[in-house]
Protein backbone atom coordinates (compact mmCIF):
# COMPACT_ATOMS: atom_id res chain seq x y z
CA UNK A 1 113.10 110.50 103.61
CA UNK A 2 114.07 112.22 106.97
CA UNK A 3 111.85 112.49 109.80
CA UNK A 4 111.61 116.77 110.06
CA UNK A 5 109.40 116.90 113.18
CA UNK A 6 107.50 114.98 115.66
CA UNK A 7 104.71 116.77 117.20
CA UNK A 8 102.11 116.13 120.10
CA UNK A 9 98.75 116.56 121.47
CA UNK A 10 97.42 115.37 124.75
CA UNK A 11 93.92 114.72 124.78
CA UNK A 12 91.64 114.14 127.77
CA UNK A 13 88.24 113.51 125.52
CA UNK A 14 84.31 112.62 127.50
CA UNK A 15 83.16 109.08 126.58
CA UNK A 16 79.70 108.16 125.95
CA UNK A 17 78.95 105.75 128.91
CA UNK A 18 81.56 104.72 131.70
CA UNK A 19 82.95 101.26 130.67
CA UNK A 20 84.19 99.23 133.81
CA UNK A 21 85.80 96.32 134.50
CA UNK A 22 87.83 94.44 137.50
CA UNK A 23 90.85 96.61 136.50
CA UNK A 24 88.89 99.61 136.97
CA UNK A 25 86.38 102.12 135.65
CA UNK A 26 87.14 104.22 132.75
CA UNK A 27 84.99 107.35 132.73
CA UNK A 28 87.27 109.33 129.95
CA UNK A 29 89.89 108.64 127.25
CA UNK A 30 93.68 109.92 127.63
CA UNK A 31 95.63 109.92 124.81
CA UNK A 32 98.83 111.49 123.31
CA UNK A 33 97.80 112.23 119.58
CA UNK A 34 101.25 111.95 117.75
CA UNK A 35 102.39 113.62 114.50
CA UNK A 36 105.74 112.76 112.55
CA UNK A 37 106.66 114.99 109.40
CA UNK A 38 108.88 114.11 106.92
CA UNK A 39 111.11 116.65 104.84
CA UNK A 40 109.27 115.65 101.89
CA UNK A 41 105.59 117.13 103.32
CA UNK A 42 104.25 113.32 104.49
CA UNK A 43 102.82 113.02 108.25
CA UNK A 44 101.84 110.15 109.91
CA UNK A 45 99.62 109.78 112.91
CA UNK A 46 99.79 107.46 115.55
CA UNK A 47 97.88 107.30 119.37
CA UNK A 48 99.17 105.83 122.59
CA UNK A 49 96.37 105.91 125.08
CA UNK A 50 96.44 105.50 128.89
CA UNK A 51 93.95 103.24 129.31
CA UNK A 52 91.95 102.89 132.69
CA UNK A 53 93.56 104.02 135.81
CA UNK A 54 95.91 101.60 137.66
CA UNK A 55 96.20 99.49 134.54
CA UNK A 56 99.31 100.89 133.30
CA UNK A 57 102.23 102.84 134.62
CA UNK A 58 102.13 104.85 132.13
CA UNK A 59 99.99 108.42 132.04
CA UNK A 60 99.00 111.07 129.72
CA UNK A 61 101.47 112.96 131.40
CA UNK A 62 104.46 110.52 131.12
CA UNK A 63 103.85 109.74 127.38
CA UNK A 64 104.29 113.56 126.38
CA UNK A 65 107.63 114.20 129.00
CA UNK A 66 109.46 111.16 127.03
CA UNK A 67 107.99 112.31 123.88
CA UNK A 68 109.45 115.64 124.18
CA UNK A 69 112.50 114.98 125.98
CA UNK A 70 113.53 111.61 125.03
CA UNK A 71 112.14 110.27 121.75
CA UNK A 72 111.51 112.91 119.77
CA UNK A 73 115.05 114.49 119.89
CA UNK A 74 116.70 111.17 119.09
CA UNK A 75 114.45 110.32 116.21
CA UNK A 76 114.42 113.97 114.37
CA UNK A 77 116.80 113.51 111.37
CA UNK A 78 116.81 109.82 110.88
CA UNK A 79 116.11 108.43 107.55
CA UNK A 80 112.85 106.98 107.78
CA UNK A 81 113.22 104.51 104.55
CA UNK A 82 116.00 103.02 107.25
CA UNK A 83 112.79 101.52 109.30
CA UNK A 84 115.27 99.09 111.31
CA UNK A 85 117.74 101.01 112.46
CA UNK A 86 114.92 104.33 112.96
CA UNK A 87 113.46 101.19 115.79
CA UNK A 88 116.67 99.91 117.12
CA UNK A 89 117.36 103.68 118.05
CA UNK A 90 113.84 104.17 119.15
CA UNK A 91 113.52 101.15 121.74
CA UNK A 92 117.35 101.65 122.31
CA UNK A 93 116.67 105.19 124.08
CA UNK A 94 115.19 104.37 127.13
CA UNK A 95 114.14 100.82 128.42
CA UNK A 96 110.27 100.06 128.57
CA UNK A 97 107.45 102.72 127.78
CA UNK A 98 105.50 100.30 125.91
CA UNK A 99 102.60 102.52 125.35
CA UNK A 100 104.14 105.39 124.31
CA UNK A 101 106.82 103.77 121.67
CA UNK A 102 103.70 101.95 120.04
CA UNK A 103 102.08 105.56 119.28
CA UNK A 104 105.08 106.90 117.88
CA UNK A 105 105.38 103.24 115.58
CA UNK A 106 102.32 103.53 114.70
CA UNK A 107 102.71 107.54 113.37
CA UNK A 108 106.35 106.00 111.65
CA UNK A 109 104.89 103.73 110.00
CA UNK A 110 101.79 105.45 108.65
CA UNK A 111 103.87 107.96 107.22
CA UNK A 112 106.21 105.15 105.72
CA UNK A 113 103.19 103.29 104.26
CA UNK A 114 102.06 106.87 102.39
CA UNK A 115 105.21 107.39 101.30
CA UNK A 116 104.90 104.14 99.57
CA UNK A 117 101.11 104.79 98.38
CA UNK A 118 100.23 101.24 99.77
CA UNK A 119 98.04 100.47 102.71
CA UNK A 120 99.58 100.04 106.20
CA UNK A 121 98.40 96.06 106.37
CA UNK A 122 100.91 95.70 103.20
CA UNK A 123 103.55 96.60 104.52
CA UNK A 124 102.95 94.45 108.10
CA UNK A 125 102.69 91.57 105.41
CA UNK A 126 98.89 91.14 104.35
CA UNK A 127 95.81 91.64 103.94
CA UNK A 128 94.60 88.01 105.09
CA UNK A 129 91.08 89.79 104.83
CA UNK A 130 89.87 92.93 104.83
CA UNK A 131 86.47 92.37 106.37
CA UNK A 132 86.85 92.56 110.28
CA UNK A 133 83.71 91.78 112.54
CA UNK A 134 83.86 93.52 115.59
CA UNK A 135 82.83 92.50 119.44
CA UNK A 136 79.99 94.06 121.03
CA UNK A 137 81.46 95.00 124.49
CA UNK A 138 79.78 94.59 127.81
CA UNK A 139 81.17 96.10 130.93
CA UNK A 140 81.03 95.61 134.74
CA UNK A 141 78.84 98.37 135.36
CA UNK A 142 76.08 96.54 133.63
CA UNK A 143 74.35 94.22 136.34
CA UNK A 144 71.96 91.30 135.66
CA UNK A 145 68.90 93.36 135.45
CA UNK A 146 70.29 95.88 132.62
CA UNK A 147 72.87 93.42 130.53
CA UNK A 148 70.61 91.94 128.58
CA UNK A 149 68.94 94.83 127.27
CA UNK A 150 72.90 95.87 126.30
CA UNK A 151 73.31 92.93 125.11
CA UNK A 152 69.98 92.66 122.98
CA UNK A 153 70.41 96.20 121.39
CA UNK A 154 74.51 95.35 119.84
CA UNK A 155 72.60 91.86 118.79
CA UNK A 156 70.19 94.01 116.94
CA UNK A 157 72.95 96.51 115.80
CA UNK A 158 75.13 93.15 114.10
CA UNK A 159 76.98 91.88 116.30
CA UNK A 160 77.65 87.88 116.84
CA UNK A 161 80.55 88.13 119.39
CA UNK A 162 79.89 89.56 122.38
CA UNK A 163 82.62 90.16 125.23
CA UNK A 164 81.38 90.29 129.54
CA UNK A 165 83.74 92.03 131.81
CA UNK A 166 83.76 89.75 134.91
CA UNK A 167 85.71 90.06 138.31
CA UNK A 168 82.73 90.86 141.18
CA UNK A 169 83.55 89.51 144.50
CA UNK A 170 80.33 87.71 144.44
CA UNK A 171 80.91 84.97 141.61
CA UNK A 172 77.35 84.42 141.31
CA UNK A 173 76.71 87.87 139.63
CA UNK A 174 78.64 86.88 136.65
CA UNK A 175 77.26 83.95 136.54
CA UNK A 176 73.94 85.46 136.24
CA UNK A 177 75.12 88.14 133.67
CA UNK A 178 76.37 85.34 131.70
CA UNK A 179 73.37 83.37 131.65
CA UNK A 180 71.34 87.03 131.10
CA UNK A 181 74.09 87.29 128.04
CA UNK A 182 73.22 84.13 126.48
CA UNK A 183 69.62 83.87 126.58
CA UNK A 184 69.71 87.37 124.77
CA UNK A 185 71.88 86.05 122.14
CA UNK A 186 71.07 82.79 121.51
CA UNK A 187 73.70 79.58 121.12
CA UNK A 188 75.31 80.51 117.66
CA UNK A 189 76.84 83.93 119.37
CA UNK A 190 80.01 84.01 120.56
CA UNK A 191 80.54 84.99 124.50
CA UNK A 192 84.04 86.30 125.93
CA UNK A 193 84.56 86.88 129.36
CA UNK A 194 87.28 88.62 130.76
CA UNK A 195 88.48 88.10 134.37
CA UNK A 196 91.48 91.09 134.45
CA UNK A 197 93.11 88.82 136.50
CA UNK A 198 91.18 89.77 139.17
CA UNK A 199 90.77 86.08 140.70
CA UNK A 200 92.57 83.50 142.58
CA UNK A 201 92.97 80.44 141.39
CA UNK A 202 89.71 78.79 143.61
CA UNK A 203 87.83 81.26 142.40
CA UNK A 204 88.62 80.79 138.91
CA UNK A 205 88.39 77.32 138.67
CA UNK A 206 84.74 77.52 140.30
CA UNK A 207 83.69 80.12 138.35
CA UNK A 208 84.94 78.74 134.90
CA UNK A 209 83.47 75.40 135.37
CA UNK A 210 80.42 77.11 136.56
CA UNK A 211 80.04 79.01 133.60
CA UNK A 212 80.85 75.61 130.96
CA UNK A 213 77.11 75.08 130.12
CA UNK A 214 77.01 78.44 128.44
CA UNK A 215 79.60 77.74 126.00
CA UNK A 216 82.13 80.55 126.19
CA UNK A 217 84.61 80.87 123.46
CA UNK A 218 87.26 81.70 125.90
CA UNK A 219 88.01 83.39 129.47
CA UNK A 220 91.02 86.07 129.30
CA UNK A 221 93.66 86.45 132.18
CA UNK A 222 91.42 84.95 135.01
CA UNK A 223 94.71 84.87 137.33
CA UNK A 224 97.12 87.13 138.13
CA UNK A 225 99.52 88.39 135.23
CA UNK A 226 103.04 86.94 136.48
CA UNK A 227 101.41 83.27 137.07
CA UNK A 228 101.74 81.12 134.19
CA UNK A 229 102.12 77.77 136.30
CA UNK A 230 98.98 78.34 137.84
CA UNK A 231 97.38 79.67 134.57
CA UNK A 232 98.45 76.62 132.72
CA UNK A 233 96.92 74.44 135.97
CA UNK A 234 93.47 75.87 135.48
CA UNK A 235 93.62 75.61 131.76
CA UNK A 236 93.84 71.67 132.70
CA UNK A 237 91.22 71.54 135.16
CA UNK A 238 88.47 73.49 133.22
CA UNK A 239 86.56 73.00 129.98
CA UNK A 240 86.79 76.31 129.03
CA UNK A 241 88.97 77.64 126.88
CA UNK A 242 91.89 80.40 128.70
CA UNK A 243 93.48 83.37 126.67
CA UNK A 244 96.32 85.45 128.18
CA UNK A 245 96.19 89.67 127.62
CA UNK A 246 98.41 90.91 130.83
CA UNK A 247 100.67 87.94 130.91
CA UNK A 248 102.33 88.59 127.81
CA UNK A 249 103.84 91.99 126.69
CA UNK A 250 106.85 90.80 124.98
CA UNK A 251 108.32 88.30 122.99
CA UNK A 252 110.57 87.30 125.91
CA UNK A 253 107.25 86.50 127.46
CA UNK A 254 105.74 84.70 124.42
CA UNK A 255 108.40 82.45 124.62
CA UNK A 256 108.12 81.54 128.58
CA UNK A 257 104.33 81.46 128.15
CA UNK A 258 104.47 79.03 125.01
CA UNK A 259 106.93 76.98 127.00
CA UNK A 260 104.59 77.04 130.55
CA UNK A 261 101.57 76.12 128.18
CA UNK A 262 99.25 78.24 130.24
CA UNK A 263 96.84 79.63 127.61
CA UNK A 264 94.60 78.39 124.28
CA UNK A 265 95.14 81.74 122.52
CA UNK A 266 96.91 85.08 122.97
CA UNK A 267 94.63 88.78 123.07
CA UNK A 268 97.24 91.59 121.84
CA UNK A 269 96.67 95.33 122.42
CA UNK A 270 99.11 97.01 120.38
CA UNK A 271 99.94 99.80 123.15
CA UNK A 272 100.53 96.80 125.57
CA UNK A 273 102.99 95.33 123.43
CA UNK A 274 104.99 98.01 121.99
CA UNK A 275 103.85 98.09 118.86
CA UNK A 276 103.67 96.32 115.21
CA UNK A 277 107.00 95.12 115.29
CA UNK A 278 106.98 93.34 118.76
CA UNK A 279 103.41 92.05 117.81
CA UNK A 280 104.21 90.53 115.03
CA UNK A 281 106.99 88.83 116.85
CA UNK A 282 104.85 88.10 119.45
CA UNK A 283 101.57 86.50 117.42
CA UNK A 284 104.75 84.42 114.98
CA UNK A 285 106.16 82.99 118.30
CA UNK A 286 102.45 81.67 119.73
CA UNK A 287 101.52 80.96 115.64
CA UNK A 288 104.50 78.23 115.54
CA UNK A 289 102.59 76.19 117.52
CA UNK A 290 99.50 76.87 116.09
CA UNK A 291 98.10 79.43 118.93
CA UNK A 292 95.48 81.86 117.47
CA UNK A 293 95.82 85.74 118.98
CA UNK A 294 92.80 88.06 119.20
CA UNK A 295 93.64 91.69 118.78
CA UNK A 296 92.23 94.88 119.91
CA UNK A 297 91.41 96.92 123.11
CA UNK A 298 87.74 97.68 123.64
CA UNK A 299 89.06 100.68 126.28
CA UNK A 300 87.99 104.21 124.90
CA UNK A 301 90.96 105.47 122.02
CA UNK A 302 90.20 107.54 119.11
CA UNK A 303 90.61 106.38 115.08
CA UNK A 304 93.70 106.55 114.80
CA UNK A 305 94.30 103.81 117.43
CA UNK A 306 91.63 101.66 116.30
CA UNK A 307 92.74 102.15 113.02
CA UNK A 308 96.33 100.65 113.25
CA UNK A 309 94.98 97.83 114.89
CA UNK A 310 92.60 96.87 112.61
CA UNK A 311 95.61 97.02 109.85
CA UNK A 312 97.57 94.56 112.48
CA UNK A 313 94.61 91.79 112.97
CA UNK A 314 94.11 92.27 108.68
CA UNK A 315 97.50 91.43 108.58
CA UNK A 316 97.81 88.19 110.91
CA UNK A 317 97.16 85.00 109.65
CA UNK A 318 96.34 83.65 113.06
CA UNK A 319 93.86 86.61 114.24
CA UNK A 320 90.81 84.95 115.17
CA UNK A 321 87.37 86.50 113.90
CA UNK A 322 86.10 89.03 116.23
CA UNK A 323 87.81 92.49 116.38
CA UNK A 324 87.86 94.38 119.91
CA UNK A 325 89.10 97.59 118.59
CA UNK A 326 86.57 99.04 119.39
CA UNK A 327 87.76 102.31 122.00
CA UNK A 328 86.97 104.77 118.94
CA UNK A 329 83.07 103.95 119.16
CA UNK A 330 83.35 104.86 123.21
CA UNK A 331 83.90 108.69 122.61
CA UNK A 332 81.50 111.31 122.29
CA UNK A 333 84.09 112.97 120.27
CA UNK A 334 84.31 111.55 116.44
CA UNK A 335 85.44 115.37 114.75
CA UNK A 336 89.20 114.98 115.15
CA UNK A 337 89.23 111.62 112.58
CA UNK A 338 87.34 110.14 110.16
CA UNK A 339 88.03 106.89 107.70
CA UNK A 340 86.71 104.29 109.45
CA UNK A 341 83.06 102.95 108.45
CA UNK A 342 80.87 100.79 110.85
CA UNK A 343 78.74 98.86 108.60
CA UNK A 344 76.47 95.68 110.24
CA UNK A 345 79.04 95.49 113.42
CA UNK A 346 82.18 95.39 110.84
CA UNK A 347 84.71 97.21 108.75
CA UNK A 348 86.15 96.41 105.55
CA UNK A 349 89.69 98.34 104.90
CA UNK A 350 90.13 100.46 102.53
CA UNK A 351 92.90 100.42 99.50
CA UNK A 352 93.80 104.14 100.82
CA UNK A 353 97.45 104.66 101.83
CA UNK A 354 98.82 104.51 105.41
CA UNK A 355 95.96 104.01 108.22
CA UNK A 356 93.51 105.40 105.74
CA UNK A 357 91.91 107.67 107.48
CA UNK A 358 91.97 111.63 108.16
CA UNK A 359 92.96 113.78 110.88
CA UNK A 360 91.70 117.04 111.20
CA UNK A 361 94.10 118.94 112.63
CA UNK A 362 92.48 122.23 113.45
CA UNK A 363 89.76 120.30 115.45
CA UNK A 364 92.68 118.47 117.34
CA UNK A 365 94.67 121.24 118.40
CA UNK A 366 91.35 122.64 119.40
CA UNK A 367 91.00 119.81 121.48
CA UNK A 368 94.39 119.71 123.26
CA UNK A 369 95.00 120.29 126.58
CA UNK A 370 97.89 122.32 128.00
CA UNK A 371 100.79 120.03 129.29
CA UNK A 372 101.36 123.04 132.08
């Protein structure tokens, strides 16, 4: 089965509400739509989004030059059935890009998956379940007077883990939000916070054991990305639990972080780490010793992206309940793909083939903007 063509669309799409946190405000999704075709009719779709600006050095506009130029041209002929050597030659083409190489895995192995007629999760190695409960998201630009309310209506809507965006100057506002968070949701909800690693290691510490009497299930990348010493130092000298997103974006880095001990558990965005391959490297490294991962990124993405990465967390053993891919329900846009059903604050996969879901490509080439 040869890959025939590999085809993209850049997308710059409104969402419905501006989601911020310490990293930065996100006020619209970016994201290279990519389409591989295989000389036997099959396409596969796959998304690498740009997330909020500053977090990444990648950009719309850098995904679709190395697309076109770079990784495209050296995938076009390859036998996809060959899936090993089809990735050596993909990551072997130019070093890093992250982002981009995920969206063109993901659109591989979609098309692999239908080519197979079994689900994408079977051929990552599950389904461990098929029922995913998803985290109700609350972002920096809510304040004490108006998170609760937030927080109230997703309680309402299902959900029973609930993730704060903290990093304000003034530790005593997330303090507050987290206290206005839990008396909304009462003790048997789960409560996330996520730092961005936006603090210094005073800060953190204060904060964190400030927060203990509200019983968070676990504070991601309070510190700066590059500091596992001084992560694994505040994991010792606070009660609550630390997860690492930022620190870890490769297996290389699995291993030093597993080593360093700075972290309880390990959050994965598939764009961050390259894709399904890597992350499954990644979440079997941190597994060995008995590390749970959470997957998902809550930033704005459409189906597609959401989609593959609720086949990745179906297809861990050690995913831990609690879903944050949640980016597709941030758009105002939801024409270009449909497949995925919210029902109670979850989804339960499908026995479709691939990502099990449908593009409509009309409506996305509609949609795209000029690379010009």
């Amino acid at each position: 089965m040869k890959i025939a063509a590999i085809d993209i669309y850049p997308l710059i799409l409104p969402v419905k509400e501006i989601y911020g946190g310490a990293a930065g405000y996100l006020e619209d999704c970016r994201s290279l739509i990519i389409r591989v075709e295989t000389d036997n009719g099959i396409e596969g779709w796959g998304e690498a989004t740009q997330g909020r600006p500053g977090n990444t050095y990648e950009t719309l506009e850098t995904m679709a030059i190395m697309m076109r130029r770079y990784f495209a041209p050296a995938l076009i002929g390859m036998d996809l059935e060959e899936t090993g050597v089809v990735m050596n030659k993909l990551h072997g083409v130019r070093y890093g890009h992250p982002i981009t190489k995920a969206g063109l895995e993901i659109a591989l192995y979609d098309a692999l998956a239908k080519f197979y007629r079994l689900p994408l999760y079977q051929l990552l190695g599950g389904p461990y379940r098929r029922r995913i409960e998803l985290v109700g998201g609350l972002g920096m630009d809510l304040g004490t007077e108006t998170i609760g309310a937030k927080a109230s209506q997703l309680k309402q809507d299902g959900y029973r883990t609930f993730k704060l965006k903290i990093g304000h100057k003034n530790l005593q506002n997330d303090i507050d939000r987290v206290r206005a968070v839990r008396e909304v949701v009462g003790d048997e909800a789960s409560i996330r916070v996520d730092g961005n690693a936006s603090y210094s290691f005073a800060d953190a510490r204060q904060l964190l054991n400030a927060l203990s009497p509200f019983h968070l299930s676990d504070a991601e990348q309070p510190l700066a990305r590059g500091d596992l010493p001084r992560l694994a130092e505040l994991r010792r000298s606070v009660s609550v639990a630390i997860a690492v997103q930022e620190s870890v974006s490769s297996p290389e880095a699995a291993l030093a972080g597993r080593e360093a001990g700075p972290a309880d558990l390990l959050k994965i965005k598939l764009t961050h780490i390259g894709g399904f391959q890597r992350a499954l490297q990644v979440a079997a490294i941190v597994g060995a010793k008995g590390m749970p991962v959470v997957i998902g990124q809550g930033s704005a993405c459409t189906a597609i992206l959401s989609a593959a990465e609720m086949h990745l967390h179906t297809a861990m053993k050690n995913a831990q309940p609690g879903g944050e891919m949640t980016g597709f329900l941030r758009l105002s846009e939801q024409t270009i793909v449909s497949g995925i059903e919210v029902n109670q604050a979850g989804v339960t996969l499908n026995h479709s083939a691939g990502l099990g879901i449908a593009v409509n490509r009309d409506q996305l080439i509609k949609l795209a903007v000029s690379e010009s």
